[in-house]
PDB file of N, CA and C in Angstrom:
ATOM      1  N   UNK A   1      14.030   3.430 -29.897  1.00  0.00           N
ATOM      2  CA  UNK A   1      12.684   3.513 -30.409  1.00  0.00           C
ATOM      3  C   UNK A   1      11.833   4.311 -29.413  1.00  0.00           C
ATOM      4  N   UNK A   2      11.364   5.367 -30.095  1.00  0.00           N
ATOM      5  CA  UNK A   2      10.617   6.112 -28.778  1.00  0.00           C
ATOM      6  C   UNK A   2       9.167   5.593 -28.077  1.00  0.00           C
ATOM      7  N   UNK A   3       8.577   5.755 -26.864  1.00  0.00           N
ATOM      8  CA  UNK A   3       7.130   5.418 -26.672  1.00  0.00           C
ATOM      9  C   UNK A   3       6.336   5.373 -27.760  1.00  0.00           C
ATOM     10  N   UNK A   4       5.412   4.381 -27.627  1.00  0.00           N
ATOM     11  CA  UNK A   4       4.347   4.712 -28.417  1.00  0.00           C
ATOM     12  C   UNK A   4       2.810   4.726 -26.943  1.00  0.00           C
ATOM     13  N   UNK A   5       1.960   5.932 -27.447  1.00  0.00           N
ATOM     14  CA  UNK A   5       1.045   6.326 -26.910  1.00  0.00           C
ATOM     15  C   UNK A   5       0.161   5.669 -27.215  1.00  0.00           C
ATOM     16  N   UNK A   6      -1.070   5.561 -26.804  1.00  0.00           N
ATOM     17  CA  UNK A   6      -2.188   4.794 -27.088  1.00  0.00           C
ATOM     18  C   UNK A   6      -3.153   5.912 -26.893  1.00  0.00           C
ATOM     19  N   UNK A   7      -4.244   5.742 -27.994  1.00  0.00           N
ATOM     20  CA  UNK A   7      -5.421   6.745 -27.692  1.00  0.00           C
ATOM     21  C   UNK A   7      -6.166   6.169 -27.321  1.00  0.00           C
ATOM     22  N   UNK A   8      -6.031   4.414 -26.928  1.00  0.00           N
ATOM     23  CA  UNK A   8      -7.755   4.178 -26.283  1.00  0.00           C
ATOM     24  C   UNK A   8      -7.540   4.269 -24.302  1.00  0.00           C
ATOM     25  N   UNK A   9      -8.820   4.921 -23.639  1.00  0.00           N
ATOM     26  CA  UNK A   9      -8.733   4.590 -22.564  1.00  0.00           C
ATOM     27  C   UNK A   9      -9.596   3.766 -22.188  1.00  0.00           C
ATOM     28  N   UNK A  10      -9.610   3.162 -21.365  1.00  0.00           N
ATOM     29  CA  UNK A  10     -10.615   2.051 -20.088  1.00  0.00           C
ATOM     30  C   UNK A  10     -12.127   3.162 -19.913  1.00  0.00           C
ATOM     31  N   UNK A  11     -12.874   2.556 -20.957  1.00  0.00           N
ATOM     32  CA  UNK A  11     -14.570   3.409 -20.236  1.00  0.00           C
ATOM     33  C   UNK A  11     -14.811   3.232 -18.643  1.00  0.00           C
ATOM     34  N   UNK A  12     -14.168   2.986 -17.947  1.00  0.00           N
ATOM     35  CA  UNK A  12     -14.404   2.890 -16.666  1.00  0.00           C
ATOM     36  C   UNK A  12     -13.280   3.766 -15.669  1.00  0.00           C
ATOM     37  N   UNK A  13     -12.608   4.554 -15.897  1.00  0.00           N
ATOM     38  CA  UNK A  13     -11.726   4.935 -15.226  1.00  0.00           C
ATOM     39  C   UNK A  13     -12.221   6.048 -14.448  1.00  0.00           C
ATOM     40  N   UNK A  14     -13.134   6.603 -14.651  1.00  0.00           N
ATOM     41  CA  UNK A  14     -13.970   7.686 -13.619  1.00  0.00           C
ATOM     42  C   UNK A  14     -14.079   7.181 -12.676  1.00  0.00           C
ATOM     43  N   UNK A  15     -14.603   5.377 -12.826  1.00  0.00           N
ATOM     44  CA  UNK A  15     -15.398   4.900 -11.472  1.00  0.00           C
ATOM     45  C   UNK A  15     -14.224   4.004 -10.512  1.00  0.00           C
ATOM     46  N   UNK A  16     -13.110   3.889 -11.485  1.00  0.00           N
ATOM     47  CA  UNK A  16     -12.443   3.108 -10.433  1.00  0.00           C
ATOM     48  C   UNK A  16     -11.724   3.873  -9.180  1.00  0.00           C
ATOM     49  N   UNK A  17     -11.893   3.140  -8.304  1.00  0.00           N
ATOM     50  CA  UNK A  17     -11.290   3.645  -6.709  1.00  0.00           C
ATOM     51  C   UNK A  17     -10.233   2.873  -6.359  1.00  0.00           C
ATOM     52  N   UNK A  18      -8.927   3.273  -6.202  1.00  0.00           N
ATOM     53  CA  UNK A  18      -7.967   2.623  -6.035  1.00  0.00           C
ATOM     54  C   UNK A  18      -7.774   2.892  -4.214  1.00  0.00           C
ATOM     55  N   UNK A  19      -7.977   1.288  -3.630  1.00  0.00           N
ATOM     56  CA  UNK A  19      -8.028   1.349  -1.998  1.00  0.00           C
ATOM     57  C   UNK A  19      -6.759   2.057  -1.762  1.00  0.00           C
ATOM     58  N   UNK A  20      -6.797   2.707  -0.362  1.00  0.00           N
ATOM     59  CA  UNK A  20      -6.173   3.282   0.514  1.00  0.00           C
ATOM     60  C   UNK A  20      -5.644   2.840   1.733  1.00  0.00           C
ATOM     61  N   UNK A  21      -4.580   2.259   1.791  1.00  0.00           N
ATOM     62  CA  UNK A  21      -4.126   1.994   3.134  1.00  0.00           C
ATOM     63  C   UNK A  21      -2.851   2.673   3.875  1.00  0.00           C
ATOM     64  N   UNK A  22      -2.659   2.540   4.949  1.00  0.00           N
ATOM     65  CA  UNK A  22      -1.669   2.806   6.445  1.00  0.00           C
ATOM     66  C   UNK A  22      -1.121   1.688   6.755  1.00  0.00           C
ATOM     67  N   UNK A  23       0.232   2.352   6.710  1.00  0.00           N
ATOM     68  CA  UNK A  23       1.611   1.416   7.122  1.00  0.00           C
ATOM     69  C   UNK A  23       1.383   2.034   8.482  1.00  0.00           C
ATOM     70  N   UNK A  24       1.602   0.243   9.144  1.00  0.00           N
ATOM     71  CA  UNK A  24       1.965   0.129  10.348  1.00  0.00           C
ATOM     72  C   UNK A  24       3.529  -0.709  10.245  1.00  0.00           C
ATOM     73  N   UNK A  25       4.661   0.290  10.974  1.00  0.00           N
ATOM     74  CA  UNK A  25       6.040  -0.367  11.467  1.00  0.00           C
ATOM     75  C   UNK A  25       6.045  -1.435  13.064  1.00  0.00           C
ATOM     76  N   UNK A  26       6.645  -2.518  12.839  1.00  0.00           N
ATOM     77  CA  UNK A  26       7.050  -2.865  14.075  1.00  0.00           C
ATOM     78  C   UNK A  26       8.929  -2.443  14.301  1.00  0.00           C
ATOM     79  N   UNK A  27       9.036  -1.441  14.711  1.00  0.00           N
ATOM     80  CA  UNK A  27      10.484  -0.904  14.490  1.00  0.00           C
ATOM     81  C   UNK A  27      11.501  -2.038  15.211  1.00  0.00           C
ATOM     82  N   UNK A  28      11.061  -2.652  16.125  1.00  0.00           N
ATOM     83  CA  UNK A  28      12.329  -3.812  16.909  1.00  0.00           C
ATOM     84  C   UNK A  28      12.617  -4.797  15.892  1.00  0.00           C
ATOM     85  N   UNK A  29      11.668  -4.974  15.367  1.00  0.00           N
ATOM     86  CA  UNK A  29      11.535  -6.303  14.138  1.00  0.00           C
ATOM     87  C   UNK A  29      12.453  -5.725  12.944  1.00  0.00           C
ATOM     88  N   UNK A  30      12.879  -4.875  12.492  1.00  0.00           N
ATOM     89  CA  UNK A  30      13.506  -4.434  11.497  1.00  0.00           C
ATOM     90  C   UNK A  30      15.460  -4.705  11.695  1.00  0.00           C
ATOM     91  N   UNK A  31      15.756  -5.132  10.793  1.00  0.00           N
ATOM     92  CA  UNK A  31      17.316  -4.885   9.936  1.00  0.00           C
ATOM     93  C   UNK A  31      17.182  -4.305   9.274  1.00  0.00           C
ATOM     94  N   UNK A  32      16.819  -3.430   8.629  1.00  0.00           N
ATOM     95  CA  UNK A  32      17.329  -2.459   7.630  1.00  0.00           C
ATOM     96  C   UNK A  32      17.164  -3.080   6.128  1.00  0.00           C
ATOM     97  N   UNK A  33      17.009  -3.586   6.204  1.00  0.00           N
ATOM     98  CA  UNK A  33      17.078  -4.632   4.716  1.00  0.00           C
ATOM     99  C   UNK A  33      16.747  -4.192   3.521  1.00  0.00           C
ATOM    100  N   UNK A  34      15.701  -3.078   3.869  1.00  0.00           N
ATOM    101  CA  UNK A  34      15.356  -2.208   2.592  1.00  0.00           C
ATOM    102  C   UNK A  34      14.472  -2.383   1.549  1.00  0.00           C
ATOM    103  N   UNK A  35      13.997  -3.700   2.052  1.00  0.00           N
ATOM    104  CA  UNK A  35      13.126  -4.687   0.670  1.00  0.00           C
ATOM    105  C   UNK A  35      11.687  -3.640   1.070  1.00  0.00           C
ATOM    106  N   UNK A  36      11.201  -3.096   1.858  1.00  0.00           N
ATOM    107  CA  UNK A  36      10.111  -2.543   1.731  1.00  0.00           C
ATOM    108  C   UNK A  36      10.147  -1.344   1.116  1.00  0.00           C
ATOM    109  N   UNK A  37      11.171  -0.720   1.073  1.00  0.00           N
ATOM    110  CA  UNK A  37      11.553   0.788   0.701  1.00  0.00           C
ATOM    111  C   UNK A  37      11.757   0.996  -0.991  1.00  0.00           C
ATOM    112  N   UNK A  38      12.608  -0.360  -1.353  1.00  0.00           N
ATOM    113  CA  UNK A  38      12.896  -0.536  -2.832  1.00  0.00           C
ATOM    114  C   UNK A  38      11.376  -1.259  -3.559  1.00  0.00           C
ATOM    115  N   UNK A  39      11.130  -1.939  -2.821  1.00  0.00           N
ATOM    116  CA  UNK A  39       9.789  -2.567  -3.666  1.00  0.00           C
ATOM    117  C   UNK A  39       8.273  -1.609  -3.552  1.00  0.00           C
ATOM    118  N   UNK A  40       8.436  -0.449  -3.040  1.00  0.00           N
ATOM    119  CA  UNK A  40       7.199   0.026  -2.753  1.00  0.00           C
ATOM    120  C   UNK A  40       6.743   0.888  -4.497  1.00  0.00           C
ATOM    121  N   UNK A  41       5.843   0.633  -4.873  1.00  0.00           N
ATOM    122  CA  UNK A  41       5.592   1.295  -6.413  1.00  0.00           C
ATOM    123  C   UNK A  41       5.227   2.965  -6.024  1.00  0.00           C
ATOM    124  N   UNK A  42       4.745   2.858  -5.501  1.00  0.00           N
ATOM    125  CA  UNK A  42       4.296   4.781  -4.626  1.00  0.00           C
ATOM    126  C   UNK A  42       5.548   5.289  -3.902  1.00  0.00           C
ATOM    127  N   UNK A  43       6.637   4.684  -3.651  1.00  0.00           N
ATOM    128  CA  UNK A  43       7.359   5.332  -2.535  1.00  0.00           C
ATOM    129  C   UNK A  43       7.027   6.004  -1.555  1.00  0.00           C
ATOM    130  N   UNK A  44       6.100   5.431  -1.072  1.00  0.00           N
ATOM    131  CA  UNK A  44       5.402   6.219   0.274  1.00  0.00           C
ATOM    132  C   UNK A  44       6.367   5.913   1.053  1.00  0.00           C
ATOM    133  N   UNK A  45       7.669   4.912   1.302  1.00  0.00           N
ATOM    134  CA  UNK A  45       8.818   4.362   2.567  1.00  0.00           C
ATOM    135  C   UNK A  45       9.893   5.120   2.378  1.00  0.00           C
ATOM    136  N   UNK A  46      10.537   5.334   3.647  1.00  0.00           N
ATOM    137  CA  UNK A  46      11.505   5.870   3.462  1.00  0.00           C
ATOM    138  C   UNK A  46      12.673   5.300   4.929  1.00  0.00           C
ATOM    139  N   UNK A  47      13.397   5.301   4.859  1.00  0.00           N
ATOM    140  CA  UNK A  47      14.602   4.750   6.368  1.00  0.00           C
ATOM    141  C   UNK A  47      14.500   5.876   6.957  1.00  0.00           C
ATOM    142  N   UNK A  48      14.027   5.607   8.501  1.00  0.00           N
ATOM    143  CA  UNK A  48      14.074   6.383   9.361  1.00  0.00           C
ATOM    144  C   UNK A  48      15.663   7.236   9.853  1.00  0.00           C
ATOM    145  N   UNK A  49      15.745   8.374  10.156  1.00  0.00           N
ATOM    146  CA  UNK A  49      17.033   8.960  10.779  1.00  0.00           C
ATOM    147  C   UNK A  49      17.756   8.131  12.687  1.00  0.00           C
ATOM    148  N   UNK A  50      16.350   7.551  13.037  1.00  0.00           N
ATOM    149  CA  UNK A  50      16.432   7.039  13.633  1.00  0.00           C
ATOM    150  C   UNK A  50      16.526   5.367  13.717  1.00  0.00           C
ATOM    151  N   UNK A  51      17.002   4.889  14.859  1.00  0.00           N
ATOM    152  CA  UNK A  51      17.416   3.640  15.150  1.00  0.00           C
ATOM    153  C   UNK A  51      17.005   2.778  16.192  1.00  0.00           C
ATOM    154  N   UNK A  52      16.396   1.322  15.942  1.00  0.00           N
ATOM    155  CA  UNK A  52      15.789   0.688  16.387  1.00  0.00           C
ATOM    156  C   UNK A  52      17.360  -0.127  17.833  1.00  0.00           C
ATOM    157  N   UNK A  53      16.653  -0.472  18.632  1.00  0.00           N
ATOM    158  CA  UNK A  53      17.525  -1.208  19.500  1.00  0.00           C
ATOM    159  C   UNK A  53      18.873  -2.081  19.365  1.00  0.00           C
ATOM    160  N   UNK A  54      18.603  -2.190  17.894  1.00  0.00           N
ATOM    161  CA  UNK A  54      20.011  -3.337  17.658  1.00  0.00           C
ATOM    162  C   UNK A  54      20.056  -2.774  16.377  1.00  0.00           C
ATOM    163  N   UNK A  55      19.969  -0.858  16.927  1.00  0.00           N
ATOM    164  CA  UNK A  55      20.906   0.011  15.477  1.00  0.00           C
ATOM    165  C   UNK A  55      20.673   0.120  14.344  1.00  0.00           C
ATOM    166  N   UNK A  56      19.333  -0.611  13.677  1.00  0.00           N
ATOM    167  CA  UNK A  56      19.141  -0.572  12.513  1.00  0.00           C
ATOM    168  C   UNK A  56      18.257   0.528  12.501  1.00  0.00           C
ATOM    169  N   UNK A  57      18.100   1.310  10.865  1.00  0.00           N
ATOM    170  CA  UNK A  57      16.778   2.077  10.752  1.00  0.00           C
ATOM    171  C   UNK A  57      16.037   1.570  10.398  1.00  0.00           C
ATOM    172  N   UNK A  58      14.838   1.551  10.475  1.00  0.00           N
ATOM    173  CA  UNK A  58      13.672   1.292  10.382  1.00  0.00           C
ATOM    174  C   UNK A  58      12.866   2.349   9.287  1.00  0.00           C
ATOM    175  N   UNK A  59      11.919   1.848   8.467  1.00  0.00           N
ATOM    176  CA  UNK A  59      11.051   2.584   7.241  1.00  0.00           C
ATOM    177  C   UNK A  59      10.062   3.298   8.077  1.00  0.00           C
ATOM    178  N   UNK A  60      10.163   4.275   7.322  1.00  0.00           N
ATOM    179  CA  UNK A  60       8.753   5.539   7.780  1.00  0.00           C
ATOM    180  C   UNK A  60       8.377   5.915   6.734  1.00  0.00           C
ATOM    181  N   UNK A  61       7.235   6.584   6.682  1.00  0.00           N
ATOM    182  CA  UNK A  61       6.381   6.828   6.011  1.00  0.00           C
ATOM    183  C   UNK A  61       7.029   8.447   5.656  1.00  0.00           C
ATOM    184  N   UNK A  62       7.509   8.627   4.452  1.00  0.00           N
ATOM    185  CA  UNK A  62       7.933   9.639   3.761  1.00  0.00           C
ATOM    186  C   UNK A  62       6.949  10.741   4.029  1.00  0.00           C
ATOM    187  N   UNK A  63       7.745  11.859   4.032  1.00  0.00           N
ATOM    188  CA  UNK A  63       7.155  12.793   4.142  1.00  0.00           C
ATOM    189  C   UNK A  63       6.288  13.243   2.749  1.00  0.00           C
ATOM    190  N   UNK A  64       4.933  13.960   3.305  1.00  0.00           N
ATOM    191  CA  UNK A  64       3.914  14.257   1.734  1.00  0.00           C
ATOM    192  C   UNK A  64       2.917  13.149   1.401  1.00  0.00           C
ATOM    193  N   UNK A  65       3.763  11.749   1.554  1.00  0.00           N
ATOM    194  CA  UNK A  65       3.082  10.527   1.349  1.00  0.00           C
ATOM    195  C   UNK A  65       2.004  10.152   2.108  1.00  0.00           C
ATOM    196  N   UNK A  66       1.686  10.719   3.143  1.00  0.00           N
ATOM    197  CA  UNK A  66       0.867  10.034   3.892  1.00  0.00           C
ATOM    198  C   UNK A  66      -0.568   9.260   3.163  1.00  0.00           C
ATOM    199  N   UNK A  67      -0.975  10.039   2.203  1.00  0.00           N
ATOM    200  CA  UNK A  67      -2.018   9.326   1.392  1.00  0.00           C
ATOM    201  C   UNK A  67      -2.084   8.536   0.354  1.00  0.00           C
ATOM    202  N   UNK A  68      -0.689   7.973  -0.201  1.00  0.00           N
ATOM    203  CA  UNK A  68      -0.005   7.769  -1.213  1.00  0.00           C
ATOM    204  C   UNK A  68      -0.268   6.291  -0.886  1.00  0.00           C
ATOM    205  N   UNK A  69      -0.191   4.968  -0.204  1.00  0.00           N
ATOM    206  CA  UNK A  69      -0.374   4.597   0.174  1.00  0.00           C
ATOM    207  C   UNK A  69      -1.883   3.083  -0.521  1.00  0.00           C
ATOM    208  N   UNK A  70      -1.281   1.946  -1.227  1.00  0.00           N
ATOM    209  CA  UNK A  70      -2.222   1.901  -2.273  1.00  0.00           C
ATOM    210  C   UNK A  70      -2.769   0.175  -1.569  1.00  0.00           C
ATOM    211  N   UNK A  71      -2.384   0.213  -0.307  1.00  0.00           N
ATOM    212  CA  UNK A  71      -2.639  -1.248   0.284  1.00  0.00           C
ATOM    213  C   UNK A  71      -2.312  -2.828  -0.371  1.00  0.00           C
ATOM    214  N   UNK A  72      -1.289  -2.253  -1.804  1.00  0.00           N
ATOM    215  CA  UNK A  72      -0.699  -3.645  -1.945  1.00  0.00           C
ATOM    216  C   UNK A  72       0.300  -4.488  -1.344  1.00  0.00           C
ATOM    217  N   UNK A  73       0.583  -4.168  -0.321  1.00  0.00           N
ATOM    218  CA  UNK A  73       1.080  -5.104   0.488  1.00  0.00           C
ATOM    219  C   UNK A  73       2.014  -5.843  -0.102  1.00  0.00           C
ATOM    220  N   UNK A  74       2.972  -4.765  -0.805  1.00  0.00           N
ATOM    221  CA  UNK A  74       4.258  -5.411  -1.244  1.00  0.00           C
ATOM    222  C   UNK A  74       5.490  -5.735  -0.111  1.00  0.00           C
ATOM    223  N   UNK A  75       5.269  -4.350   0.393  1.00  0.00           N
ATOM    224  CA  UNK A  75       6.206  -4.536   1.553  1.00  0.00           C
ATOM    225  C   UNK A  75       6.033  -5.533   2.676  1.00  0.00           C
ATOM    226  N   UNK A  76       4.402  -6.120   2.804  1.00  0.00           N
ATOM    227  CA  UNK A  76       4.483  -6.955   3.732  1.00  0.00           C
ATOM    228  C   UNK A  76       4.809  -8.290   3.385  1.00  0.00           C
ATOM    229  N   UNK A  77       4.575  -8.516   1.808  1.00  0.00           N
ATOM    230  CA  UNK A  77       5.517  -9.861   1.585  1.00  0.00           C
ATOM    231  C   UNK A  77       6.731  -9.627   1.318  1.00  0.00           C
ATOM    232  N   UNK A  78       7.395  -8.676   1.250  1.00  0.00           N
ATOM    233  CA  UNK A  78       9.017  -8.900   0.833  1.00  0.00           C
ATOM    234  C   UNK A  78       9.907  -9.204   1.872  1.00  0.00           C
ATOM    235  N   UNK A  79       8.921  -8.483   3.165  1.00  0.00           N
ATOM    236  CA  UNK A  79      10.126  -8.319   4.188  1.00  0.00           C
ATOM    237  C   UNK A  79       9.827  -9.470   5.369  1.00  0.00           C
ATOM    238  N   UNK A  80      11.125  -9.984   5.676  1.00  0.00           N
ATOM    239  CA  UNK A  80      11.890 -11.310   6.022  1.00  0.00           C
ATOM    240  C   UNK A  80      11.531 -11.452   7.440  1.00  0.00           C
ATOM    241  N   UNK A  81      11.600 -10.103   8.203  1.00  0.00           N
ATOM    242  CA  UNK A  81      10.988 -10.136   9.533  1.00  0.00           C
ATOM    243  C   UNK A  81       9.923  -9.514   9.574  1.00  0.00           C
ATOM    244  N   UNK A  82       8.800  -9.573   9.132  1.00  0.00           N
ATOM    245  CA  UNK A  82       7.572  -9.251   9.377  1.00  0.00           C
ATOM    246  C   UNK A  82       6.769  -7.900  10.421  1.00  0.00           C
ATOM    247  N   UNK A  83       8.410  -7.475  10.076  1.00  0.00           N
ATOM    248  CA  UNK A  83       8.311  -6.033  11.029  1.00  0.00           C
ATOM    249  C   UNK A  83       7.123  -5.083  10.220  1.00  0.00           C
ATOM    250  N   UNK A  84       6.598  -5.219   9.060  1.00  0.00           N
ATOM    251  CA  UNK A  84       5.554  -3.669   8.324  1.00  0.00           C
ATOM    252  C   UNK A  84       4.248  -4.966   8.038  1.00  0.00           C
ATOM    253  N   UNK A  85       3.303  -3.940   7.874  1.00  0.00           N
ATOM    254  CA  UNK A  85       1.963  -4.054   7.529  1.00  0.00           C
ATOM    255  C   UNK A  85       1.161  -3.013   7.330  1.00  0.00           C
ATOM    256  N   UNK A  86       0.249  -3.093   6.168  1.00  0.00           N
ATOM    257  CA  UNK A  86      -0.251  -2.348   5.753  1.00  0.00           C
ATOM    258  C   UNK A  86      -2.351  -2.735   6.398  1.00  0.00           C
ATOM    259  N   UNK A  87      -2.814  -1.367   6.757  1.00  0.00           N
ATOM    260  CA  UNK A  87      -4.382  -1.722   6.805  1.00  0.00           C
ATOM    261  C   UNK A  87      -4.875  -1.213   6.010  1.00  0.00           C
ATOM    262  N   UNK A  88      -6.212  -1.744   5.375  1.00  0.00           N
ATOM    263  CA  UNK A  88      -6.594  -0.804   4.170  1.00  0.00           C
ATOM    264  C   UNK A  88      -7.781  -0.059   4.994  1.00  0.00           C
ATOM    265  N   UNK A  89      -7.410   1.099   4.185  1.00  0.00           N
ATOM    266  CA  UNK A  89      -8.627   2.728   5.105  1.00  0.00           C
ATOM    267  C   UNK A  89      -9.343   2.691   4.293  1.00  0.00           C
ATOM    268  N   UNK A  90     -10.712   2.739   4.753  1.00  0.00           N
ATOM    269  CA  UNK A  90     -11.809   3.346   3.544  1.00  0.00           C
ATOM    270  C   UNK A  90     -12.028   4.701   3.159  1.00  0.00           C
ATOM    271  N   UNK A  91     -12.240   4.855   2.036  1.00  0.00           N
ATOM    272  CA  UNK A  91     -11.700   6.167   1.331  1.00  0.00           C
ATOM    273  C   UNK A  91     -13.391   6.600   1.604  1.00  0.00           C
ATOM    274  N   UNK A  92     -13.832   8.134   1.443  1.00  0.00           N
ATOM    275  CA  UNK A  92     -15.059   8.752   2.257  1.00  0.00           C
ATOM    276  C   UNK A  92     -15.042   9.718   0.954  1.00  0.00           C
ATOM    277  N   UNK A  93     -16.174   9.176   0.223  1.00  0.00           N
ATOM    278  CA  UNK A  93     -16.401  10.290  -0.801  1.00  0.00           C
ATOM    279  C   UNK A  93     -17.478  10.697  -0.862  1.00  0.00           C
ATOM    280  N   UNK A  94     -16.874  12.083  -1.110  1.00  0.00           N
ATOM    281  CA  UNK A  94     -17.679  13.548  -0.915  1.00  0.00           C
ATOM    282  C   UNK A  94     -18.597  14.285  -2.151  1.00  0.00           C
ATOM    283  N   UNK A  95     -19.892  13.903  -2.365  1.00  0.00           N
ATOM    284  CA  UNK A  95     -20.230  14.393  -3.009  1.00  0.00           C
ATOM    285  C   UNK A  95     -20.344  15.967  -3.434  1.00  0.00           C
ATOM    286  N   UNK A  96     -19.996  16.973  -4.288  1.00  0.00           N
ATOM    287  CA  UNK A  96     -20.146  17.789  -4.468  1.00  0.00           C
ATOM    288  C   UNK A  96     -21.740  18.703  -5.329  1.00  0.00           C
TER     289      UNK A  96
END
């Protein structure tokens, strides 16, 4: 059965601002586990090439993504060692 589209939108979608936040890694704290990387809806995560002290990679912030980034804090509840956190940035808008 294919999509069905909807023609109504939200009268408010001009005004909504969807917050902005920055992943912070604690890289020692990480196994690899991946729960932040698979659960992120933006894929802003990605496994580092590099390796934390006891060999695991650790999530970085994908390349391009840097603003991608939507402060739901999925990754900070999924993951088991409390190695990521997200801060939310305030977004600076520019009137034209």
């Amino acid at each position: 059965m294919p999509a069905v589209r909807s023609a109504r939108v939200p009268l408010d979608t001009a005004r909504v601002i969807l917050p902005r936040g920055q992943v912070h890694v604690i890289p020692h704290r990480c196994k690899e586990c991946r729960f932040c990387v698979d659960f992120c809806p933006k894929d802003v995560l990605a496994l580092s090439t590099e390796t934390n002290a006891k060999g695991y990679r650790y999530p970085v912030v994908a390349p391009g993504k840097d603003e991608a980034c939507v402060h739901c804090e999925f990754c900070t509840l999924v993951c088991p060692e409390y190695a990521i956190f997200t801060v939310e940035v305030p977004r600076v808008e520019v009137m034209a």
